[in-house]
C-alpha atoms as a PDB file:
ATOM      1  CA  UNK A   1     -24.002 -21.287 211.663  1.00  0.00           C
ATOM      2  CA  UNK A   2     -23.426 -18.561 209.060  1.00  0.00           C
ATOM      3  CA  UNK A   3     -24.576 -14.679 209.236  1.00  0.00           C
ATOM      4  CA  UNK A   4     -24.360 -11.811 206.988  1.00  0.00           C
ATOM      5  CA  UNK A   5     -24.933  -8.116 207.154  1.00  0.00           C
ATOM      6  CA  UNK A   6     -27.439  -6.526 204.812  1.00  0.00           C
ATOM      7  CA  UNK A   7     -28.625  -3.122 204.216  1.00  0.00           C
ATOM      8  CA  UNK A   8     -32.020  -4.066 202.244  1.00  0.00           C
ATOM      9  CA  UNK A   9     -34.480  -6.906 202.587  1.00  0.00           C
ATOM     10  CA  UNK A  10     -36.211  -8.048 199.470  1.00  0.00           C
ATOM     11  CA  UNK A  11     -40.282  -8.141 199.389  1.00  0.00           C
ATOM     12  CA  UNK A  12     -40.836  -5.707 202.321  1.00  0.00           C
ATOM     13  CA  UNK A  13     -41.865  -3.162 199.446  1.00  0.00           C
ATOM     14  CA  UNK A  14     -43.867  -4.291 196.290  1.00  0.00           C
ATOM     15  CA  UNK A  15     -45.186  -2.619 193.266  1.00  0.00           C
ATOM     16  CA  UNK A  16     -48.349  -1.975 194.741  1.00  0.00           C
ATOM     17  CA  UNK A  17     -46.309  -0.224 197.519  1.00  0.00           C
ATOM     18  CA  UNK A  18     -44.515   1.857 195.297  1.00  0.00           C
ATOM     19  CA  UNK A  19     -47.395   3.110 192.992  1.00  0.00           C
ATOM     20  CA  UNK A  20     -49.713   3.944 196.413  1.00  0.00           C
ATOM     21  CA  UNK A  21     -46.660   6.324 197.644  1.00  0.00           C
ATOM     22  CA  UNK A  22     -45.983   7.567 194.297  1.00  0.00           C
ATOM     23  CA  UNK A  23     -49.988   8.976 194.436  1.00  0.00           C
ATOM     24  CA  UNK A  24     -49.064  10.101 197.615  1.00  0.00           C
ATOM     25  CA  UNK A  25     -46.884  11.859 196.958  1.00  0.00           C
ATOM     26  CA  UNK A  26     -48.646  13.716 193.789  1.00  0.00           C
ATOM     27  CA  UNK A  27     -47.633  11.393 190.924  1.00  0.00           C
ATOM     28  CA  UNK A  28     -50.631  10.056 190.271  1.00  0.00           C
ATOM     29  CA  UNK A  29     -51.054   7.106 187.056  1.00  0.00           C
ATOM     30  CA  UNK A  30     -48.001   5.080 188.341  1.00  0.00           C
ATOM     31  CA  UNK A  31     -49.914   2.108 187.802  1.00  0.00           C
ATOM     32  CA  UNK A  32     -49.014   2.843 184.327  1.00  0.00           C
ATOM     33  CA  UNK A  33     -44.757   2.590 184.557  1.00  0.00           C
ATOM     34  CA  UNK A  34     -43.094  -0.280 184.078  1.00  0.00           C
ATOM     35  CA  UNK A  35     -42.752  -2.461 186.424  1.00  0.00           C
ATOM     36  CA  UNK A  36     -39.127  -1.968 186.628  1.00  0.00           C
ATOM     37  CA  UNK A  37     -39.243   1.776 186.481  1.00  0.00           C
ATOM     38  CA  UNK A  38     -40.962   2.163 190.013  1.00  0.00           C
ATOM     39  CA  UNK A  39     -38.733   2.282 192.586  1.00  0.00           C
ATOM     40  CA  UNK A  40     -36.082   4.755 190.696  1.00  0.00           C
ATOM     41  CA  UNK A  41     -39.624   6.954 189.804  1.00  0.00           C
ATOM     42  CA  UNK A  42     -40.173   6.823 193.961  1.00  0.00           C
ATOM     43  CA  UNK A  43     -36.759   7.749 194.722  1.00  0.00           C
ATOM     44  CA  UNK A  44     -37.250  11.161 192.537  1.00  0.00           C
ATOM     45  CA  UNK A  45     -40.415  11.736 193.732  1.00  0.00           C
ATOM     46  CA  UNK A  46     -39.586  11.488 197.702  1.00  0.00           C
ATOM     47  CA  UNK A  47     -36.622  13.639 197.115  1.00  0.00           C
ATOM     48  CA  UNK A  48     -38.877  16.544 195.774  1.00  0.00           C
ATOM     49  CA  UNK A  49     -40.316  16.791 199.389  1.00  0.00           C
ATOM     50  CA  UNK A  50     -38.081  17.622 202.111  1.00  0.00           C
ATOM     51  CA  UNK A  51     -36.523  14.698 203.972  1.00  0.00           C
ATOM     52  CA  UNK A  52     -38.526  14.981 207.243  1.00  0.00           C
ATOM     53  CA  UNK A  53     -41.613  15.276 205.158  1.00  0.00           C
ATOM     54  CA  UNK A  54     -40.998  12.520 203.242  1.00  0.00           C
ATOM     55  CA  UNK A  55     -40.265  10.323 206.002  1.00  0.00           C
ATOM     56  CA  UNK A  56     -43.522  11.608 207.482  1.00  0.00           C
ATOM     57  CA  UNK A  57     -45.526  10.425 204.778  1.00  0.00           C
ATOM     58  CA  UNK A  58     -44.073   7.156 204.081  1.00  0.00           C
ATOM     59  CA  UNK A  59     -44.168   6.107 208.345  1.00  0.00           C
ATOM     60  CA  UNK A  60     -47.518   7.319 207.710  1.00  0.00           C
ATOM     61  CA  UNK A  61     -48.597   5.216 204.915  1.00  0.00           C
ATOM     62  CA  UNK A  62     -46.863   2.066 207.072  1.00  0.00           C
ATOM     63  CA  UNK A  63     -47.507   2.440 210.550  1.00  0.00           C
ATOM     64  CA  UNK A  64     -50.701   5.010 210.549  1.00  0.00           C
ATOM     65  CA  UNK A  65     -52.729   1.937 212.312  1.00  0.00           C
ATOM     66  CA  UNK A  66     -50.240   1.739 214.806  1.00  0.00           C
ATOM     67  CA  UNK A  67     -49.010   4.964 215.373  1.00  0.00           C
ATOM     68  CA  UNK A  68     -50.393   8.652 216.483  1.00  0.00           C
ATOM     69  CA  UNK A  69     -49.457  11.700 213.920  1.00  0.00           C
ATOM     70  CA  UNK A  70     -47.752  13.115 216.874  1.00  0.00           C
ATOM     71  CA  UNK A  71     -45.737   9.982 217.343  1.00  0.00           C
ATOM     72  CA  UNK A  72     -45.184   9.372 213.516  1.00  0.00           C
ATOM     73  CA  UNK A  73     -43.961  13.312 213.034  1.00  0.00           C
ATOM     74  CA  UNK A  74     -41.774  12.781 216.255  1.00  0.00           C
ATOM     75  CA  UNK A  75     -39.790   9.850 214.481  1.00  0.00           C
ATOM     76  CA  UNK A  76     -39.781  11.532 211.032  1.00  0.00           C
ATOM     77  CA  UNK A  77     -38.104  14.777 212.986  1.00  0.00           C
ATOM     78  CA  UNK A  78     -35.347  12.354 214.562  1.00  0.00           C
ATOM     79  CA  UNK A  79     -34.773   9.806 211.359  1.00  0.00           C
ATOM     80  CA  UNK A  80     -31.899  12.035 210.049  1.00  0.00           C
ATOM     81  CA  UNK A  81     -30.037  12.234 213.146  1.00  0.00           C
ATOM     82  CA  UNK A  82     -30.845   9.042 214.987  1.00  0.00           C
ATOM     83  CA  UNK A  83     -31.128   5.209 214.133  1.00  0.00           C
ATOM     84  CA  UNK A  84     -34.831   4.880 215.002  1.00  0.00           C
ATOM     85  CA  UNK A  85     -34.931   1.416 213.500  1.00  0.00           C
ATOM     86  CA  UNK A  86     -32.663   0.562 216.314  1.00  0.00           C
ATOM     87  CA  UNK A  87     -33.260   3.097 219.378  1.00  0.00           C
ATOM     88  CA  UNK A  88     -36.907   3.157 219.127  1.00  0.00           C
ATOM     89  CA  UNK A  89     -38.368   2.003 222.598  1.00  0.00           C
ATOM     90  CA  UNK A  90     -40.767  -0.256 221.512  1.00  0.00           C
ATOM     91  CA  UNK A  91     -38.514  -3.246 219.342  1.00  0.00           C
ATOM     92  CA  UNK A  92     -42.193  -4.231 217.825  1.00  0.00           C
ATOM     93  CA  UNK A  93     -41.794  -1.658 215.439  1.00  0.00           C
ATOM     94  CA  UNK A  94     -37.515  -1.818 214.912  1.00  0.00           C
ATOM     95  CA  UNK A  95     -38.306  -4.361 211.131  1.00  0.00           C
ATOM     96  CA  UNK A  96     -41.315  -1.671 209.939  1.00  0.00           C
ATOM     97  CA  UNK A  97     -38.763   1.664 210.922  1.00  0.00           C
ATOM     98  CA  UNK A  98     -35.697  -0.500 209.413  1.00  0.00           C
ATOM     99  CA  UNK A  99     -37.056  -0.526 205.963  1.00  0.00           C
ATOM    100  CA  UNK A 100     -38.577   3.056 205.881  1.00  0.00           C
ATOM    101  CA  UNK A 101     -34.937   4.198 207.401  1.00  0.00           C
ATOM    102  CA  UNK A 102     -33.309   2.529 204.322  1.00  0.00           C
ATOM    103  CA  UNK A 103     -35.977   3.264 201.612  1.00  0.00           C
ATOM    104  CA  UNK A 104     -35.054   6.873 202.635  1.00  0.00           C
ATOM    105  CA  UNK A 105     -31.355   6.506 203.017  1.00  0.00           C
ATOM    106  CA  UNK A 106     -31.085   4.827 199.031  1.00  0.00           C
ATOM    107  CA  UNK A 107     -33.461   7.900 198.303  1.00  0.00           C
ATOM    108  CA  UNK A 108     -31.705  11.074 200.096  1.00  0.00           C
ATOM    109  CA  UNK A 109     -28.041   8.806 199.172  1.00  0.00           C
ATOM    110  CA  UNK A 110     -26.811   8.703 202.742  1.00  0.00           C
ATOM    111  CA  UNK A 111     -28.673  11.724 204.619  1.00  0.00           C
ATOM    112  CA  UNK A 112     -30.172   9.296 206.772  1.00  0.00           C
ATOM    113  CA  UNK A 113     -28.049   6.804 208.747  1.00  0.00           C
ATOM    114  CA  UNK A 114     -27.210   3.576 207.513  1.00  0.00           C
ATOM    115  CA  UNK A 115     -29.165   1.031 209.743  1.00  0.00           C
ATOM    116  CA  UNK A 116     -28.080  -2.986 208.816  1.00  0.00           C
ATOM    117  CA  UNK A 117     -29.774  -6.162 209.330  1.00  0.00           C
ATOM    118  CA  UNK A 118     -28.587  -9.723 210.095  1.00  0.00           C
ATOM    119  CA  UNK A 119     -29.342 -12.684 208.506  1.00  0.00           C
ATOM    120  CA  UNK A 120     -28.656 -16.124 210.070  1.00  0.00           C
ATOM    121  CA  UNK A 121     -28.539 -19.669 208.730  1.00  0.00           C
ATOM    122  CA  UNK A 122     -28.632 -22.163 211.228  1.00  0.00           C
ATOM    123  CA  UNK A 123     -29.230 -26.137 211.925  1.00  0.00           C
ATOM    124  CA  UNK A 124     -31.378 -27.109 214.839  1.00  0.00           C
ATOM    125  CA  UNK A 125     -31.784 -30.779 215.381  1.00  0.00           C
ATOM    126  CA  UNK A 126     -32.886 -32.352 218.816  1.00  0.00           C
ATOM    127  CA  UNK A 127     -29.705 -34.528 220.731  1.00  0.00           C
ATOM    128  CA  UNK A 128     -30.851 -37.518 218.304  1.00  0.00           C
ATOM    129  CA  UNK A 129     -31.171 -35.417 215.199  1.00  0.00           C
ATOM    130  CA  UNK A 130     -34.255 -35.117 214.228  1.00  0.00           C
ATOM    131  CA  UNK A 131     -36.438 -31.739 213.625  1.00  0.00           C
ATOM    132  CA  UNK A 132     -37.951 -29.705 216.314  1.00  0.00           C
ATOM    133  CA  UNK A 133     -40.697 -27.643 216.455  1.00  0.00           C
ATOM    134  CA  UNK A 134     -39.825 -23.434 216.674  1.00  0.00           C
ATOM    135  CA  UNK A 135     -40.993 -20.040 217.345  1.00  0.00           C
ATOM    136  CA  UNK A 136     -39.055 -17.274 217.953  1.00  0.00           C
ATOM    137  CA  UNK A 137     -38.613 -17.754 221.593  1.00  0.00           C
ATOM    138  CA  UNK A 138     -37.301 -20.708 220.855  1.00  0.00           C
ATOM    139  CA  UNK A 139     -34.658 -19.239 218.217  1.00  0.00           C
ATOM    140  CA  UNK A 140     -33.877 -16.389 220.414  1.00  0.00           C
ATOM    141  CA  UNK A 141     -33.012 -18.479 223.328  1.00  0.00           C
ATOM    142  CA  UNK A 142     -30.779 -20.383 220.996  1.00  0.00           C
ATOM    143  CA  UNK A 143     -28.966 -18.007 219.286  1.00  0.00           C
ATOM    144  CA  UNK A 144     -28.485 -16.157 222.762  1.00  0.00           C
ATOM    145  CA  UNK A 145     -26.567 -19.527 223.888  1.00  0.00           C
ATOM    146  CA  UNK A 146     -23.821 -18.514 221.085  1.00  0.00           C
ATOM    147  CA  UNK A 147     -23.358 -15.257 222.070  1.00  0.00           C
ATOM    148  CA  UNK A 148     -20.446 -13.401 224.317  1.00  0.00           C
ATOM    149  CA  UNK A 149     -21.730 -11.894 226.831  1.00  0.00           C
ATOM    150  CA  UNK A 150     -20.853  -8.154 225.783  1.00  0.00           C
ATOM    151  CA  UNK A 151     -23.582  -8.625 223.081  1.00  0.00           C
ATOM    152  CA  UNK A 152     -27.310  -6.632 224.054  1.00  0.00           C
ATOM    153  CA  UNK A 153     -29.443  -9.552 224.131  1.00  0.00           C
ATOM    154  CA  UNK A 154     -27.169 -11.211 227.133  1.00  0.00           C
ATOM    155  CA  UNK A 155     -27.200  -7.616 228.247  1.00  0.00           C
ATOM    156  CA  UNK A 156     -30.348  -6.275 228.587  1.00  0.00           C
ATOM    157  CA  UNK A 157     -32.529  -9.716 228.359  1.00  0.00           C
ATOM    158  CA  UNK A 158     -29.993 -12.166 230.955  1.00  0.00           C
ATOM    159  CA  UNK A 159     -33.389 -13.455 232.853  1.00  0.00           C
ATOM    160  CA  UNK A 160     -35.135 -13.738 229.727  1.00  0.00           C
ATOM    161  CA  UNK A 161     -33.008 -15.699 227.995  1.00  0.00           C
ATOM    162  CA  UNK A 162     -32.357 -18.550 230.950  1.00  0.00           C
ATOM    163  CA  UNK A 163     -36.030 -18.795 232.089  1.00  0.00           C
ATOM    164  CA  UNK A 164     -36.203 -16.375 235.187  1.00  0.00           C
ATOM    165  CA  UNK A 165     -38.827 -14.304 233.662  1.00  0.00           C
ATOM    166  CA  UNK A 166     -41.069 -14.447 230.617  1.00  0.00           C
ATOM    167  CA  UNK A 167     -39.629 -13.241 227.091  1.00  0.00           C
ATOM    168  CA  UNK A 168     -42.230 -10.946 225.802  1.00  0.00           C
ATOM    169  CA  UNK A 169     -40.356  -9.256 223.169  1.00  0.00           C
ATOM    170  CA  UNK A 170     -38.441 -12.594 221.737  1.00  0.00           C
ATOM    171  CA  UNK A 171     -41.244 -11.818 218.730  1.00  0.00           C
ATOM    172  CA  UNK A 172     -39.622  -8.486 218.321  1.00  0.00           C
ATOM    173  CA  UNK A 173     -35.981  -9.770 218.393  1.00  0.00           C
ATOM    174  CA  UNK A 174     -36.433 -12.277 215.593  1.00  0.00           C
ATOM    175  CA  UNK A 175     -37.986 -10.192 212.893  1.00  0.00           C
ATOM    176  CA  UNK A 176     -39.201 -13.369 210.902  1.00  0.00           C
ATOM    177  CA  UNK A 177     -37.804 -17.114 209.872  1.00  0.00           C
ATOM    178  CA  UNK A 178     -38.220 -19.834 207.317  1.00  0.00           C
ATOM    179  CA  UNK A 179     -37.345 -23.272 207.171  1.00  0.00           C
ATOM    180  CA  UNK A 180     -35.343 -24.007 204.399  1.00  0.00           C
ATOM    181  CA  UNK A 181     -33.909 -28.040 204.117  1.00  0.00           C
ATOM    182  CA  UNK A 182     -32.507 -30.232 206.672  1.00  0.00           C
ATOM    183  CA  UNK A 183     -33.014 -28.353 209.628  1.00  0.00           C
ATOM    184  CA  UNK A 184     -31.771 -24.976 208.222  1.00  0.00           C
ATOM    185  CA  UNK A 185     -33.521 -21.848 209.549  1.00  0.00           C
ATOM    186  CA  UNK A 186     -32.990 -18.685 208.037  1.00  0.00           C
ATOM    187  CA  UNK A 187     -33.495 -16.099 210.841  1.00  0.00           C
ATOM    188  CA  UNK A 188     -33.864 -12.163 210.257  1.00  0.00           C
ATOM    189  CA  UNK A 189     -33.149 -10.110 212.782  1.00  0.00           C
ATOM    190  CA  UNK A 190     -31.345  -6.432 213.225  1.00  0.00           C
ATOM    191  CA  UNK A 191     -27.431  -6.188 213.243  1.00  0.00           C
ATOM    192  CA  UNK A 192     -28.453  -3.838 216.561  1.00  0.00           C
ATOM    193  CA  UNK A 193     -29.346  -7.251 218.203  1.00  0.00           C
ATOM    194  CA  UNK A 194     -27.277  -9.626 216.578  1.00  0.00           C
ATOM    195  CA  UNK A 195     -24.033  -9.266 214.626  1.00  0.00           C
ATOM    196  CA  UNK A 196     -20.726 -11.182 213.692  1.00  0.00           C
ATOM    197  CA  UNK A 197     -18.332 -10.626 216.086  1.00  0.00           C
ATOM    198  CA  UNK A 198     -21.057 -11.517 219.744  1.00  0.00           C
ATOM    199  CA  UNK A 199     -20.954 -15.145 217.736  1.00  0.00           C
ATOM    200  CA  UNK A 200     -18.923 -16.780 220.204  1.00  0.00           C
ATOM    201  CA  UNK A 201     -19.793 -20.738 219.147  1.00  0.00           C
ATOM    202  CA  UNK A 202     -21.005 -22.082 215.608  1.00  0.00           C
ATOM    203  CA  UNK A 203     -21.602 -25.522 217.446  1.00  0.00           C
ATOM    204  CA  UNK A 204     -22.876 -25.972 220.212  1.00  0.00           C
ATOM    205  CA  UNK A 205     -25.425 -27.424 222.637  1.00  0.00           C
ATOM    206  CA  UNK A 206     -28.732 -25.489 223.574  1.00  0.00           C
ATOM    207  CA  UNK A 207     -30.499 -26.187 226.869  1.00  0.00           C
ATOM    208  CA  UNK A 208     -33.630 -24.280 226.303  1.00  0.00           C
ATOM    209  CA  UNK A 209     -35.591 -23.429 229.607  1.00  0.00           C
ATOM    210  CA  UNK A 210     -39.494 -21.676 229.616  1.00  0.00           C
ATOM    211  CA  UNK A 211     -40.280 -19.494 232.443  1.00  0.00           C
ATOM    212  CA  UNK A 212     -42.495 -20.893 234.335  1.00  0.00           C
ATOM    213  CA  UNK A 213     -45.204 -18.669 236.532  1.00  0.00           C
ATOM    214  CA  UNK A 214     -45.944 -19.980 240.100  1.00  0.00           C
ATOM    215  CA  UNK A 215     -48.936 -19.656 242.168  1.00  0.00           C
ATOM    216  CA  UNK A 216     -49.225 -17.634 245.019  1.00  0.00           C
END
């Protein structure tokens, strides 16, 4: 198993991203830059708005759908002084709020707190080696296996994790995951959940058990 700490994640934002903000924010015609000229152009455009405002637009543009305004101005208010991306109550939205959080940090260079992501390469093999089917359940189960139990997902998810109770938010834990060759997942997820130092094992065993609901 092998994990690193990032502070960006490539293809959350693309060009068309950059060029609907950039209108948004009163540069219209950005379809007309250079490709490579975009994200520096959004950068000095979202630092001619004040930093709450800013942030208000841009959760907007991402999370409107999903969101209230009164919720969306409530997290642009607190982005300077808190780690949203990581204290927000609902984890469904901790991936969307990380890359806002550090679109705005690279903007405003460090007024808004660093937030940092994890990314994990792992094998997983059945006992006789062969490939196994997964979801993020699955991976979250496995990965909790390796961990010491100081870290937050044996903390605050203990039942979860061994089977006592069903794992709703294992979709929220593991941000996303791809195959790559021989067994080797790469797994996204936030630093918050996952970091370095809770890996306890880099080999290891996983007995993976599914809660099960019974009648009556």
């Amino acid at each position: 198993m092998g994990i690193k700490t990032v502070n960006e994640l490539e293809n959350y934002w693309n060009q068309d991203d950059y060029v609907t903000l950039l209108d948004k924010m009163n540069l219209p015609d950005a379809d007309k830059l250079k490709p490579e000229e975009l994200k520096d152009m959004l950068y000095m455009a979202i630092t001619d708005f004040e930093p709450e405002e800013a942030a208000e637009i841009i959760l907007t543009y991402k999370l409107a759908d999903r969101l209230t305004a009164g919720q969306i101005q409530n997290i642009a208010n607190e982005m300077m002084e808190e780690k949203v991306a990581e204290q927000y109550a609902d984890p469904s939205f901790h991936y969307d709020l990380f890359n806002i959080n550090q679109l705005l940090f690279k903007a405003y260079k460090g007024r808004f707190p660093n937030t940092e992501a994890s990314v994990i390469s792992m094998e997983i093999c059945d006992m006789d080696g062969n490939d196994v089917e997964v979801d993020q359940e699955i991976l979250t189960k496995t990965l909790a296996q390796s961990l010491s139990e100081r870290s937050i997902i044996q903390r605050l998810y203990e039942d979860q994790v061994t089977g006592k109770t069903a794992f709703d938010d294992a979709g929220k834990i593991i941000w996303k995951f791809d195959k790559k060759e021989n067994r080797i997942y790469e797994i996204l997820t936030s630093r918050y959940w996952i970091e370095k130092q809770d890996i306890e094992q880099s080999e290891y065993e996983a007995d993976i058990v599914f809660y099960e609901e019974t009648e009556g």
